[in-house]
C-alpha atoms as a PDB file:
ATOM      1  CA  UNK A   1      18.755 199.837 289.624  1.00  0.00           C
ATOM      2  CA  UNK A   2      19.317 197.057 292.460  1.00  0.00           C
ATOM      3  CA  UNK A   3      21.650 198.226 295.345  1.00  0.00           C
ATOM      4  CA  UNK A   4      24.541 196.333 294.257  1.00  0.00           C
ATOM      5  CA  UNK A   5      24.400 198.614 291.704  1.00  0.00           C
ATOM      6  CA  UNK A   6      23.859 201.896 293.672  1.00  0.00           C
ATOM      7  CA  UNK A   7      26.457 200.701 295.635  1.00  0.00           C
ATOM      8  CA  UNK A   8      29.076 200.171 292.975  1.00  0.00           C
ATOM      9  CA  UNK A   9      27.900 203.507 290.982  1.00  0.00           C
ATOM     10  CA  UNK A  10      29.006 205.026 294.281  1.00  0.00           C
ATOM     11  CA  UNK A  11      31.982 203.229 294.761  1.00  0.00           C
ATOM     12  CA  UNK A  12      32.835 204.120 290.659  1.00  0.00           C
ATOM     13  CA  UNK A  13      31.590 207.709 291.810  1.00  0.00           C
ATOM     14  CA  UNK A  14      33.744 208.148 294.733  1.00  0.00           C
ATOM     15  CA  UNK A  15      36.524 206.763 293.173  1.00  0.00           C
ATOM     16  CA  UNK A  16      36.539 208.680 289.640  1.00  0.00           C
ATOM     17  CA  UNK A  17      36.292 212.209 292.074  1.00  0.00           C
ATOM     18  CA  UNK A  18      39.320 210.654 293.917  1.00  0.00           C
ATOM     19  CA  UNK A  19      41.537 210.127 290.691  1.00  0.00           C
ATOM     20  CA  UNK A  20      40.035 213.507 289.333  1.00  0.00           C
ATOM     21  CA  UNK A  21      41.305 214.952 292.732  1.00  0.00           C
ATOM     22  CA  UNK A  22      44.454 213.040 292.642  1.00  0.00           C
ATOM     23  CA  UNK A  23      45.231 213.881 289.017  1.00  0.00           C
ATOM     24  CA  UNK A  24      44.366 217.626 289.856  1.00  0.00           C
ATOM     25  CA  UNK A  25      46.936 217.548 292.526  1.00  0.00           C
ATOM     26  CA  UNK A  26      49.331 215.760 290.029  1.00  0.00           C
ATOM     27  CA  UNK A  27      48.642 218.149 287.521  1.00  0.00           C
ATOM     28  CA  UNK A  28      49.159 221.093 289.960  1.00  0.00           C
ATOM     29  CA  UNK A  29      52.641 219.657 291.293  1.00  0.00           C
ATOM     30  CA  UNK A  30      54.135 218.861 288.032  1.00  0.00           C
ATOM     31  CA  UNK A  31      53.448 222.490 286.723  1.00  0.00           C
ATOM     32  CA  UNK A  32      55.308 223.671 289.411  1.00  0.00           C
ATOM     33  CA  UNK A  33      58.207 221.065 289.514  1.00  0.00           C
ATOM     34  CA  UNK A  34      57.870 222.079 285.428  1.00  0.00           C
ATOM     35  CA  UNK A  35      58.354 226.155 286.364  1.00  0.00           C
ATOM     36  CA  UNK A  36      60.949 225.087 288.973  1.00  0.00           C
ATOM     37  CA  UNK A  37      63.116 223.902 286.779  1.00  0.00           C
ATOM     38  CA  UNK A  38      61.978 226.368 283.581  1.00  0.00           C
ATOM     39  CA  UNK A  39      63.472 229.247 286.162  1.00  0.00           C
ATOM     40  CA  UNK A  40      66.615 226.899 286.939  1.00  0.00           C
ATOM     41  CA  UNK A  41      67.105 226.479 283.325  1.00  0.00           C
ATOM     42  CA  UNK A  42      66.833 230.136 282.572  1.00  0.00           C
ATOM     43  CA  UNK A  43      69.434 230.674 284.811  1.00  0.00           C
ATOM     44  CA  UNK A  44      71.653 228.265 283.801  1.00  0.00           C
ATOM     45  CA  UNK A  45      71.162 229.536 280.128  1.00  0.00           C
ATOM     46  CA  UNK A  46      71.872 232.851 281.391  1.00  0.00           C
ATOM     47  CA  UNK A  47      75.434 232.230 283.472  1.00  0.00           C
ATOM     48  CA  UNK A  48      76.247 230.094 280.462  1.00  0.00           C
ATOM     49  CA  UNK A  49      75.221 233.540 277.992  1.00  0.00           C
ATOM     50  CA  UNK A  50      78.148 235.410 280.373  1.00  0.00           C
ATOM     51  CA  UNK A  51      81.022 232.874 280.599  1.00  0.00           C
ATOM     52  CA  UNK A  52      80.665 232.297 276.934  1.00  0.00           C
ATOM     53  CA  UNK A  53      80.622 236.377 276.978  1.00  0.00           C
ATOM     54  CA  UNK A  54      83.540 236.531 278.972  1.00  0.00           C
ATOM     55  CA  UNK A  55      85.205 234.004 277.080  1.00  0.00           C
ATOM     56  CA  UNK A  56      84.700 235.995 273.825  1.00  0.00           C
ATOM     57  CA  UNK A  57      86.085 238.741 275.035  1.00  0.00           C
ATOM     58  CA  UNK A  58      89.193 237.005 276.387  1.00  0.00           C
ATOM     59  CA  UNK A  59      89.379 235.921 272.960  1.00  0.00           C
ATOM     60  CA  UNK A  60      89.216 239.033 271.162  1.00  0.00           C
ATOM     61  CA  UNK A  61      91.815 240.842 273.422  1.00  0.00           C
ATOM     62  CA  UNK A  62      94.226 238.424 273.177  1.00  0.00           C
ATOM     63  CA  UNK A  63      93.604 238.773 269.542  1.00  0.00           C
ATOM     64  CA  UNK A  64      94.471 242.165 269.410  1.00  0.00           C
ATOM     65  CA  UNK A  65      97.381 241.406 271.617  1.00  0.00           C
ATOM     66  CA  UNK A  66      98.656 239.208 268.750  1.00  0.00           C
ATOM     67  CA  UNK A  67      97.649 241.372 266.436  1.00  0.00           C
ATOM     68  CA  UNK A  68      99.589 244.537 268.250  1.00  0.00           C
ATOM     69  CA  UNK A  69     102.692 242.337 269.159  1.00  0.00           C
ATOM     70  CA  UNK A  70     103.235 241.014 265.316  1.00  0.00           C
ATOM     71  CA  UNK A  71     102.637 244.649 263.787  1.00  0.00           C
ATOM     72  CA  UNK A  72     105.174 245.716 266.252  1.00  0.00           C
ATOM     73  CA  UNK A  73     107.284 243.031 265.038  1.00  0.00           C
ATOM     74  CA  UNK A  74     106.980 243.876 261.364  1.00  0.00           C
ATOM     75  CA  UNK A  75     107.880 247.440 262.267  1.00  0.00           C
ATOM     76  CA  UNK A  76     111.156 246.732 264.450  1.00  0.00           C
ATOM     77  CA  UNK A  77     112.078 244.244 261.443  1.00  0.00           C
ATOM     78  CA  UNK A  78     110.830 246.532 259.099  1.00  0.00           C
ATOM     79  CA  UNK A  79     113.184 249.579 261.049  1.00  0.00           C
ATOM     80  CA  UNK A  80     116.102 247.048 261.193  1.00  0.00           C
ATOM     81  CA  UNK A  81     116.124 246.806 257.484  1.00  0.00           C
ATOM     82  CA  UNK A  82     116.304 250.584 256.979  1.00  0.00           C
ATOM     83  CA  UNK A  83     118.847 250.813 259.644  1.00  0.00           C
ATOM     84  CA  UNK A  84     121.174 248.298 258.128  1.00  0.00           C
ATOM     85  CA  UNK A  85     120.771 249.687 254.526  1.00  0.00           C
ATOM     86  CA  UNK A  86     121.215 253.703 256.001  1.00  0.00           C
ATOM     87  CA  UNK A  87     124.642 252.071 257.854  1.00  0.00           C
ATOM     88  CA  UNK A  88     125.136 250.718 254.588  1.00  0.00           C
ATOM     89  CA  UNK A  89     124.868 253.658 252.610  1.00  0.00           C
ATOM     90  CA  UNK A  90     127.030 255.604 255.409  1.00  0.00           C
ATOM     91  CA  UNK A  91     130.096 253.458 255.043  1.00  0.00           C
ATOM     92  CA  UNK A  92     130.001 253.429 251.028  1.00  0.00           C
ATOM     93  CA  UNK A  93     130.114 257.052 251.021  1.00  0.00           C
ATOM     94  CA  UNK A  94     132.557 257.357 254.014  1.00  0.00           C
ATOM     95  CA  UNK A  95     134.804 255.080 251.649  1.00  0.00           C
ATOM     96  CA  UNK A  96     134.069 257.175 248.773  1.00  0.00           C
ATOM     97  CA  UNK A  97     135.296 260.446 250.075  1.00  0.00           C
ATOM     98  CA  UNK A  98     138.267 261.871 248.712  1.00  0.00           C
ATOM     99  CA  UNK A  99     141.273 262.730 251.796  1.00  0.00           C
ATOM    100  CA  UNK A 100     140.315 266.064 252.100  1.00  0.00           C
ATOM    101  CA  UNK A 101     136.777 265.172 252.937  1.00  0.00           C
ATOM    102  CA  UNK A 102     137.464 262.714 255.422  1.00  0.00           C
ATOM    103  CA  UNK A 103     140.215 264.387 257.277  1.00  0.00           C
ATOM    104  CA  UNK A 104     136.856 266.838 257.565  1.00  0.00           C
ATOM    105  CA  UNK A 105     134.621 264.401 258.232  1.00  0.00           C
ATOM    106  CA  UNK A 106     137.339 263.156 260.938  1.00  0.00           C
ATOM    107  CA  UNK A 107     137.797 266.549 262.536  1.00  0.00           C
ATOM    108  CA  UNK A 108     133.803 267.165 262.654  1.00  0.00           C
ATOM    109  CA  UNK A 109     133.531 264.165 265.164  1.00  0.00           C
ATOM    110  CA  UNK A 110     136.530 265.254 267.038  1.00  0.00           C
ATOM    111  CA  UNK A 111     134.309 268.608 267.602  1.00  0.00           C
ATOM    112  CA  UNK A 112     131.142 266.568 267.900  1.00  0.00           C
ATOM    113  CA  UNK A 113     132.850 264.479 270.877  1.00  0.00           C
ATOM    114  CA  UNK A 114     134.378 266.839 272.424  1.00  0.00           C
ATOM    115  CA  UNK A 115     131.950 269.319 272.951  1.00  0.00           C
ATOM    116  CA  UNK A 116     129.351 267.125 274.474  1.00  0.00           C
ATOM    117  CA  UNK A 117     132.671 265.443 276.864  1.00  0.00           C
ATOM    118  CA  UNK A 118     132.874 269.250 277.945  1.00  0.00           C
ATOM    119  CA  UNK A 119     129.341 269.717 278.249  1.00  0.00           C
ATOM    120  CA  UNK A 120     128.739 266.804 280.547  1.00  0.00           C
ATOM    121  CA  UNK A 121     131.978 267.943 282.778  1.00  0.00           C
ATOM    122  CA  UNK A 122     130.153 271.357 283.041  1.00  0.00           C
ATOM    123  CA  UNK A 123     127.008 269.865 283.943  1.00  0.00           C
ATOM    124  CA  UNK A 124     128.445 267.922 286.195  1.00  0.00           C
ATOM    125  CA  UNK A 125     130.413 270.812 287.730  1.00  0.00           C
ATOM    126  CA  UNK A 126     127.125 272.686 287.932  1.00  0.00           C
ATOM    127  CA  UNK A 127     124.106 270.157 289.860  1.00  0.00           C
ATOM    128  CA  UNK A 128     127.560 268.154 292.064  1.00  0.00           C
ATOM    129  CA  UNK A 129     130.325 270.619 292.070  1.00  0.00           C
ATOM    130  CA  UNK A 130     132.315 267.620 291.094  1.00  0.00           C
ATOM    131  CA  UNK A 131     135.409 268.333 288.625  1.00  0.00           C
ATOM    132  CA  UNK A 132     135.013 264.865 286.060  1.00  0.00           C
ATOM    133  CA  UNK A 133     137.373 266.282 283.820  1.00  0.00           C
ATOM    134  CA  UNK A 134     139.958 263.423 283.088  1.00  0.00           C
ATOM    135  CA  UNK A 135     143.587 263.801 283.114  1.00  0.00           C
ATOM    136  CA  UNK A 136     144.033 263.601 279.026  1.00  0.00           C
ATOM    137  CA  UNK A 137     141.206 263.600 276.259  1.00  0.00           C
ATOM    138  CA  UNK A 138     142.593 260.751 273.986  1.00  0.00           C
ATOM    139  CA  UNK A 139     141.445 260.828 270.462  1.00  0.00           C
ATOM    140  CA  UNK A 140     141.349 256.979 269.101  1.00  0.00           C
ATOM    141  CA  UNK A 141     142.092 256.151 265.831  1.00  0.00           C
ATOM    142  CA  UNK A 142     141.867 252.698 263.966  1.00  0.00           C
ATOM    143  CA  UNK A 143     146.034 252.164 262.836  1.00  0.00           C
ATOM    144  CA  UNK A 144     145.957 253.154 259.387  1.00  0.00           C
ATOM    145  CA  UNK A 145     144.062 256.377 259.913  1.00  0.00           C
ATOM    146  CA  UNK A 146     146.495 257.111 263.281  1.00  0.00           C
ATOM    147  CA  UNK A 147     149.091 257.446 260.406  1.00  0.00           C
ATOM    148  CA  UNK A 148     147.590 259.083 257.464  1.00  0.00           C
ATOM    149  CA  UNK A 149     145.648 261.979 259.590  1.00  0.00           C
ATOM    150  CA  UNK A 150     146.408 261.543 263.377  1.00  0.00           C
ATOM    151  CA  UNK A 151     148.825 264.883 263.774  1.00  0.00           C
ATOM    152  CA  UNK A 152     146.875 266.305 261.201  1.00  0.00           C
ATOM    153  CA  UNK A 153     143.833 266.196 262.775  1.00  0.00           C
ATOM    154  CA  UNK A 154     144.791 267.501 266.004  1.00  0.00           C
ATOM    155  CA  UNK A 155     146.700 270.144 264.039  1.00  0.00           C
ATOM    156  CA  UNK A 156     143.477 271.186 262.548  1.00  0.00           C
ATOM    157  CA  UNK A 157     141.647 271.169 265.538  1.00  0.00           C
ATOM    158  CA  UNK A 158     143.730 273.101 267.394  1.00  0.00           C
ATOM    159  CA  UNK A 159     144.382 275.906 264.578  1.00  0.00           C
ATOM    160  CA  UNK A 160     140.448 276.023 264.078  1.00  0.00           C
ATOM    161  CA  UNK A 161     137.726 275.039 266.566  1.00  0.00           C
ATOM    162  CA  UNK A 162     140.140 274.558 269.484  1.00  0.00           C
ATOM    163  CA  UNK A 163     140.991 278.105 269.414  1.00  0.00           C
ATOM    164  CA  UNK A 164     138.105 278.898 271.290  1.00  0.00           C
ATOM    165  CA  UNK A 165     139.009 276.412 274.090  1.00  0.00           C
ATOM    166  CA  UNK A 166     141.229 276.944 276.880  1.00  0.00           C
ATOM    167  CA  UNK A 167     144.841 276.682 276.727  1.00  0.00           C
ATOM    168  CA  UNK A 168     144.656 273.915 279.596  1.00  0.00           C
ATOM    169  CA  UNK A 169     141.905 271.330 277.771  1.00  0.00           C
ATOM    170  CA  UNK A 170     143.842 271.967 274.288  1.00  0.00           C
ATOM    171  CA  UNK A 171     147.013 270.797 276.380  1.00  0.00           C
ATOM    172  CA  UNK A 172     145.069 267.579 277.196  1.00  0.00           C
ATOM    173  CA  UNK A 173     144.251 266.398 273.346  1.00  0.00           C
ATOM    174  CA  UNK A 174     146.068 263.836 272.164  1.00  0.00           C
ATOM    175  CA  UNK A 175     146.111 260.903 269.839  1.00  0.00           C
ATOM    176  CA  UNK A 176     146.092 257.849 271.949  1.00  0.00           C
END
């Protein structure tokens, strides 16, 4: 071997250690730029895992909302129906019953009224000491029953239940 060429093996030498260094170095930086952005990724991936989470779970509650609000609707329409056909039902009947029956039917609302208007006076008597008792208790009548059982039905009344009231209240029943 001449020197040119000792020279040059050198020189081939030096510089294959350089790029081995260099490419070492290289190789060391890009596996950490590499687990850099492998961590940034993971975390990425992972707040992406919890907002779609969330998300989901918005979605399924305001599924159930939905879900609650249109079985509630199907019951109220559901409860309407039964409501209107009961109402139904009532006023066949009530037109069905003989005079007798509905002067009775009549004078059981006259008792049912007036005994909660006298319970509410007493109760308000009792917790205000206030006297709400008003200066007639007017029964109302549509016309045609005002004619067939008005004086009847306070007849009634005040031959039957009303004899357990006091003179002064029975005073204040009239038809209106």
């Amino acid at each position: 071997m001449t020197g040119l060429e000792k020279v040059t093996g050198k020189i081939i030498a030096d510089a294959e250690a350089d790029a081995r260094e260099l490419m070492a170095g290289a190789e060391a930086e890009c596996a950490a730029v590499k687990e850099k952005y492998a961590a940034a990724t993971e975390a990425e991936l992972e707040k992406l895992r919890e907002e779609n989470d969330r998300e989901c779970q918005s979605l399924i509650i305001r599924a159930r909302s939905s879900a609650a609000m249109a079985k509630r609707n199907a019951l109220l329409e559901a409860r309407a129906a039964l409501l209107d056909e009961a109402y139904a039902l009532a006023e066949r009947q009530i037109k069905n019953l003989n005079p007798e029956q509905y002067l009775d039917l009549l004078q059981k609302m006259l008792r049912s009224a007036l005994k909660n208007q006298l319970a509410g006076e007493e109760e308000s008597m009792r917790l205000y000491g206030e006297d709400i008792s008003p200066a007639a208790y007017e029964v109302v009548l549509n016309s045609r029953d005002r004619e067939t059982y008005g004086e009847k039905l306070l007849e009634s009344y005040r031959e039957g239940d009303g004899a357990r009231l006091s003179p002064a209240t029975l005073a204040k029943l009239r038809l209106a």
